[in-house]
C-alpha atoms as a PDB file:
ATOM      1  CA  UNK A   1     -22.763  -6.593 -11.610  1.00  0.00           C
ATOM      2  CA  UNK A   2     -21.787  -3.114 -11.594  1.00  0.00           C
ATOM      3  CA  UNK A   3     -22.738  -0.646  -7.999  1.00  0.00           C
ATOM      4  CA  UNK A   4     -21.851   2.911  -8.023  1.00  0.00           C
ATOM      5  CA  UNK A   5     -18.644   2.323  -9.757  1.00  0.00           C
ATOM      6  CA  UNK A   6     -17.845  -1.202  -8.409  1.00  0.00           C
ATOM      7  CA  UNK A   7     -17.497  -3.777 -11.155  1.00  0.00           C
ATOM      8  CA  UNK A   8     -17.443  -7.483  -9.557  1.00  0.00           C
ATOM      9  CA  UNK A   9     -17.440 -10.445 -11.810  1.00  0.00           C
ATOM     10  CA  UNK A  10     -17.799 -14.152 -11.596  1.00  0.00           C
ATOM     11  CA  UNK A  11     -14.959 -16.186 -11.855  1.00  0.00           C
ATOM     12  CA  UNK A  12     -14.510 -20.232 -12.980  1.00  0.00           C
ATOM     13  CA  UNK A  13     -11.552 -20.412 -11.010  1.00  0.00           C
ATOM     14  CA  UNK A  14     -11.133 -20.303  -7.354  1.00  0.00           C
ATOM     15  CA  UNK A  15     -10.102 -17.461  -5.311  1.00  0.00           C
ATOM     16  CA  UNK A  16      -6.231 -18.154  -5.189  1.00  0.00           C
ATOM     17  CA  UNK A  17      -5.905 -19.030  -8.721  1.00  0.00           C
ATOM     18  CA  UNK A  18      -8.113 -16.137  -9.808  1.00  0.00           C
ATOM     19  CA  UNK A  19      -5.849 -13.709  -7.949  1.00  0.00           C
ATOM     20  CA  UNK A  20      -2.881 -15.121  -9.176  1.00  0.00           C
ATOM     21  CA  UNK A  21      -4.026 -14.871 -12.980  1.00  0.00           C
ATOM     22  CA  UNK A  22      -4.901 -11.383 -11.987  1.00  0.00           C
ATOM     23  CA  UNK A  23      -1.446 -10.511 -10.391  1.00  0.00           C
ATOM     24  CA  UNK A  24       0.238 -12.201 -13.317  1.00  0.00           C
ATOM     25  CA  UNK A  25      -2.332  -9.885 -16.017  1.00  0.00           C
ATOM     26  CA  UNK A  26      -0.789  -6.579 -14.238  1.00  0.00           C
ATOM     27  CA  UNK A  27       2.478  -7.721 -14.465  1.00  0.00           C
ATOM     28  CA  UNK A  28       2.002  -8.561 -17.979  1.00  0.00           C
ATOM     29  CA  UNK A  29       0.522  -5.105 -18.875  1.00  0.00           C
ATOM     30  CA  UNK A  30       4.129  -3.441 -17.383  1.00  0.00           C
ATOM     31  CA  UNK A  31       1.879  -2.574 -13.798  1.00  0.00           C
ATOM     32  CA  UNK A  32       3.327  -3.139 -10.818  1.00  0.00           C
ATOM     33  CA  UNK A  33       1.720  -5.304  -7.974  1.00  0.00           C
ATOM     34  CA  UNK A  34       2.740  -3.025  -4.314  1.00  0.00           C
ATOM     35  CA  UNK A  35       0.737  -4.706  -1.828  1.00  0.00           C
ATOM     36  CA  UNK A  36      -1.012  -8.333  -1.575  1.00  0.00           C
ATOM     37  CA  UNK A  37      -3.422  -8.134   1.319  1.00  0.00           C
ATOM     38  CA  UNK A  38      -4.814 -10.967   2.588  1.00  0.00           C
ATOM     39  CA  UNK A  39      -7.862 -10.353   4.968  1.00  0.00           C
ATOM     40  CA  UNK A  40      -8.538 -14.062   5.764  1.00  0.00           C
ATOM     41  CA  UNK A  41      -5.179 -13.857   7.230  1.00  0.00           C
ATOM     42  CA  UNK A  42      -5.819 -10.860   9.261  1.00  0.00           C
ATOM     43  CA  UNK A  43      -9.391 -11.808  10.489  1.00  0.00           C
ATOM     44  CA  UNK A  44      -7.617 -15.147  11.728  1.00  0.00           C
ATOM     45  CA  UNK A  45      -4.717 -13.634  13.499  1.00  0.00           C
ATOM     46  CA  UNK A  46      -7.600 -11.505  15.221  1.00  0.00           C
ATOM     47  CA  UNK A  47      -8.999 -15.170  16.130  1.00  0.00           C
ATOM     48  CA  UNK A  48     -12.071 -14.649  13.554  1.00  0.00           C
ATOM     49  CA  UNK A  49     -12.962 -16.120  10.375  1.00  0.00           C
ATOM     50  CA  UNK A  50     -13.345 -14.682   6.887  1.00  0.00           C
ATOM     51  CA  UNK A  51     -13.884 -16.282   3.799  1.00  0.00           C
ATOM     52  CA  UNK A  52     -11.196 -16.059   1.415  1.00  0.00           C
ATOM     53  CA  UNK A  53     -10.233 -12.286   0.282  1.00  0.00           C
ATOM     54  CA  UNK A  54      -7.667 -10.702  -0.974  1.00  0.00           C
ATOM     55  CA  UNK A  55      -6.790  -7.570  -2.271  1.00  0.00           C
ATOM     56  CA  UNK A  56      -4.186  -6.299  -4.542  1.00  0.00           C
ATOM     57  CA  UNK A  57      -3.116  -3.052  -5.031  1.00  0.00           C
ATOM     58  CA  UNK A  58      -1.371  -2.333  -8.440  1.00  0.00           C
ATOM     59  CA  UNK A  59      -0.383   0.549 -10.564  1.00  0.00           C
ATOM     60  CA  UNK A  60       1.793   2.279 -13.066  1.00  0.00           C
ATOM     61  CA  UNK A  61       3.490   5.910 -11.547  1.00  0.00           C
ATOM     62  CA  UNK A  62       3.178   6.371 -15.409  1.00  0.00           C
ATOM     63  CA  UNK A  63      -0.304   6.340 -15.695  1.00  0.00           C
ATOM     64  CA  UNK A  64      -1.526   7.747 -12.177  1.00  0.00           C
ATOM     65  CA  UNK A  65       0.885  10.862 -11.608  1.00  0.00           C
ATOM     66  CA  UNK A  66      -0.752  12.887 -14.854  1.00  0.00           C
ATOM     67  CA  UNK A  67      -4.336  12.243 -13.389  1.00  0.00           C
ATOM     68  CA  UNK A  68      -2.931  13.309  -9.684  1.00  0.00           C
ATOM     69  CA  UNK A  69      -1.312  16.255 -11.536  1.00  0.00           C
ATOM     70  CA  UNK A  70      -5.329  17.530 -12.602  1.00  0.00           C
ATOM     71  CA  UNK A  71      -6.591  16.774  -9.447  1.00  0.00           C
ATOM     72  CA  UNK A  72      -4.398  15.772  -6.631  1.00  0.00           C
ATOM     73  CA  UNK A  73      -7.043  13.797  -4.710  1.00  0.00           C
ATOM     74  CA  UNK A  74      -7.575  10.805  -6.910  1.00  0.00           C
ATOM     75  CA  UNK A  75      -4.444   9.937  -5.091  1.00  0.00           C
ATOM     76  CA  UNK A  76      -6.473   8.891  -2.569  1.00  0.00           C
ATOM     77  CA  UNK A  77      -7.556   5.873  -4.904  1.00  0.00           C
ATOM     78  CA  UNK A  78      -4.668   5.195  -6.868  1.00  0.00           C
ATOM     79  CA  UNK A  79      -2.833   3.083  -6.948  1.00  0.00           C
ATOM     80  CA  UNK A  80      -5.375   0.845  -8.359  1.00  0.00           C
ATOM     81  CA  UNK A  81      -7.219  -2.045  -6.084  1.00  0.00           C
ATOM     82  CA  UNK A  82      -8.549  -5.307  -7.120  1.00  0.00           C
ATOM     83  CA  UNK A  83     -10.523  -7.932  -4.504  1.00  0.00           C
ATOM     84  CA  UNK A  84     -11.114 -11.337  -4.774  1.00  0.00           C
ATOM     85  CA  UNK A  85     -13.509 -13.203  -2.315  1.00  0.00           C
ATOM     86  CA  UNK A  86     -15.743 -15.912  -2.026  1.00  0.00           C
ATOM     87  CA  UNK A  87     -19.174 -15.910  -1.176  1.00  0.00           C
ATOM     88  CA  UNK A  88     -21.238 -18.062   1.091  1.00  0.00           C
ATOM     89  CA  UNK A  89     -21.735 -20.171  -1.517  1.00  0.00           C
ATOM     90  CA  UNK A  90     -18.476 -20.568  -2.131  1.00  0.00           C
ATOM     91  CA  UNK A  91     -18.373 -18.721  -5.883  1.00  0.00           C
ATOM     92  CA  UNK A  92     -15.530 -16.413  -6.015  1.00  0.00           C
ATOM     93  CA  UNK A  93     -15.853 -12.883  -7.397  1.00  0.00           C
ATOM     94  CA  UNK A  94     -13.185 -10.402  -8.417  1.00  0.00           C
ATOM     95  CA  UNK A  95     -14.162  -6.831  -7.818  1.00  0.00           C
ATOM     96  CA  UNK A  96     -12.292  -3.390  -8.627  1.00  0.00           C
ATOM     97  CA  UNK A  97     -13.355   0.206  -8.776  1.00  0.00           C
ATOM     98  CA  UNK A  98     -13.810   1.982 -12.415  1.00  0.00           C
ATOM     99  CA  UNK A  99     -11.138   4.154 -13.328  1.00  0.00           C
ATOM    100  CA  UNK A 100     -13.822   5.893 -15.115  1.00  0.00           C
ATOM    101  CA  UNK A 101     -16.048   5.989 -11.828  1.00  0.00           C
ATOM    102  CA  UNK A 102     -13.102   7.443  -9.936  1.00  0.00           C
ATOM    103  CA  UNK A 103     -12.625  10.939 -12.670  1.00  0.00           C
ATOM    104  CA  UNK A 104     -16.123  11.355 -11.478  1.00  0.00           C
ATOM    105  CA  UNK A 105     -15.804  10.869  -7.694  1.00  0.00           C
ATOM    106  CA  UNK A 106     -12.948  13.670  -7.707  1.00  0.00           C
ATOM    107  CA  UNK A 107     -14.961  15.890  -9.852  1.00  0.00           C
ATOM    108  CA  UNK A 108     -12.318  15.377 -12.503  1.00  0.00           C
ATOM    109  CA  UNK A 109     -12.678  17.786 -15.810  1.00  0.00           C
ATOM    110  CA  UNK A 110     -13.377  15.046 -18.678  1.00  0.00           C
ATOM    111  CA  UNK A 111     -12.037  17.935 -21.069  1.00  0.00           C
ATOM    112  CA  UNK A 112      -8.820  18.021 -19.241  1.00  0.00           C
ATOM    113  CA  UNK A 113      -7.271  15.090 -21.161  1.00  0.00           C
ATOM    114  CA  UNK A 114      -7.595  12.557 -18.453  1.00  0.00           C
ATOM    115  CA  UNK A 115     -11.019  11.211 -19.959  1.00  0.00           C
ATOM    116  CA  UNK A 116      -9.325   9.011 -22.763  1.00  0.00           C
ATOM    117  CA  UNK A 117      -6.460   8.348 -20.622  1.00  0.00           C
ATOM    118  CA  UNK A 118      -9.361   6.919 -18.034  1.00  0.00           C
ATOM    119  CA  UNK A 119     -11.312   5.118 -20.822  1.00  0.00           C
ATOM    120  CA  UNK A 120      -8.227   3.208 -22.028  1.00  0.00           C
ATOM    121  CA  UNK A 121      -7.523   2.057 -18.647  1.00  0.00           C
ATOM    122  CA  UNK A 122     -10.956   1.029 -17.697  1.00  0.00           C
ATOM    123  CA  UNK A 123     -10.944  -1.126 -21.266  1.00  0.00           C
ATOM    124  CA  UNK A 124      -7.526  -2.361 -19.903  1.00  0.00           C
ATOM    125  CA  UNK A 125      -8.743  -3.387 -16.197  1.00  0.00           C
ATOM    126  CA  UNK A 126     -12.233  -5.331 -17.395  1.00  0.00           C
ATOM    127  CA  UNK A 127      -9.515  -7.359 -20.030  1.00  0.00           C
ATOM    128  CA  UNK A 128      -6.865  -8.309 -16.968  1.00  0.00           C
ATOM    129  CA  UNK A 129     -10.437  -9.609 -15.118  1.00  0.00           C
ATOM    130  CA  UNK A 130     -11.611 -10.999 -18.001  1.00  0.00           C
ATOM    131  CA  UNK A 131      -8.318 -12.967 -18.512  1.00  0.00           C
ATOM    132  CA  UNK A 132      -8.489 -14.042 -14.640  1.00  0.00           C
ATOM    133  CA  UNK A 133     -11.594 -15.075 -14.472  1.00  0.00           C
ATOM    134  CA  UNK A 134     -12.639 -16.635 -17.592  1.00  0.00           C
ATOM    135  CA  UNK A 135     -11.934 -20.196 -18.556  1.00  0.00           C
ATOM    136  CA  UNK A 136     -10.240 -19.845 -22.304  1.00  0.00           C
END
């Protein structure tokens, strides 16, 4: 399912495994994971529950610094984020924002070179969730 720029997909595995396959997809693809957030964690340290979700936030300085250099608030969104939760029904999604969605959002010129740049990383993001979610 796909909302204003949110992709979330099904996954076969549970949320821990799902966000470790993830995590272990951007570290295959030369990304760097900067933050693991857990908000389970946080909502029970409040004394509240959550279902299970996490959020990682991953990037490459290589890949984010030429689109900040067009238009310097996409920063604002980059590094890239990633969530994995479960549901009521206990099925467990992973959900990320399209790069492609964000060039849009900042009102970024598609003719500036940053399109294909976008395109090739949005190709790049649905195969790490593909690869995380999806049984082989």
């Amino acid at each position: 399912m796909a909302v204003n720029g949110l992709t979330t997909i099904q996954s076969s595995y549970g949320p821990e495994d799902t966000m470790n396959r993830f995590e272990a997809e951007v570290r295959a693809r030369g990304m760097t994971a900067l933050a693991h957030i857990d908000h389970a964690a946080g909502a029970a340290s409040a004394g509240m529950s959550l279902r299970p979700t996490e959020l990682l936030i991953f990037g490459s300085a290589k890949d984010s610094t030429p689109l900040m250099a067009l238009v310097q608030t996409i920063g604002i969104d980059l590094p890239l984020k990633a969530m994995v939760w479960q549901d009521a029904a206990g099925v467990t999604w992973l959900s990320y924002t399209e790069p492609t969605w964000l060039a849009t959002l900042h009102g970024l010129d598609p003719g500036a070179g940053a399109a294909a740049s976008l395109s090739i990383l949005a190709v790049e993001l649905a195969e790490m969730a593909k690869s995380a979610t999806e049984t082989p």
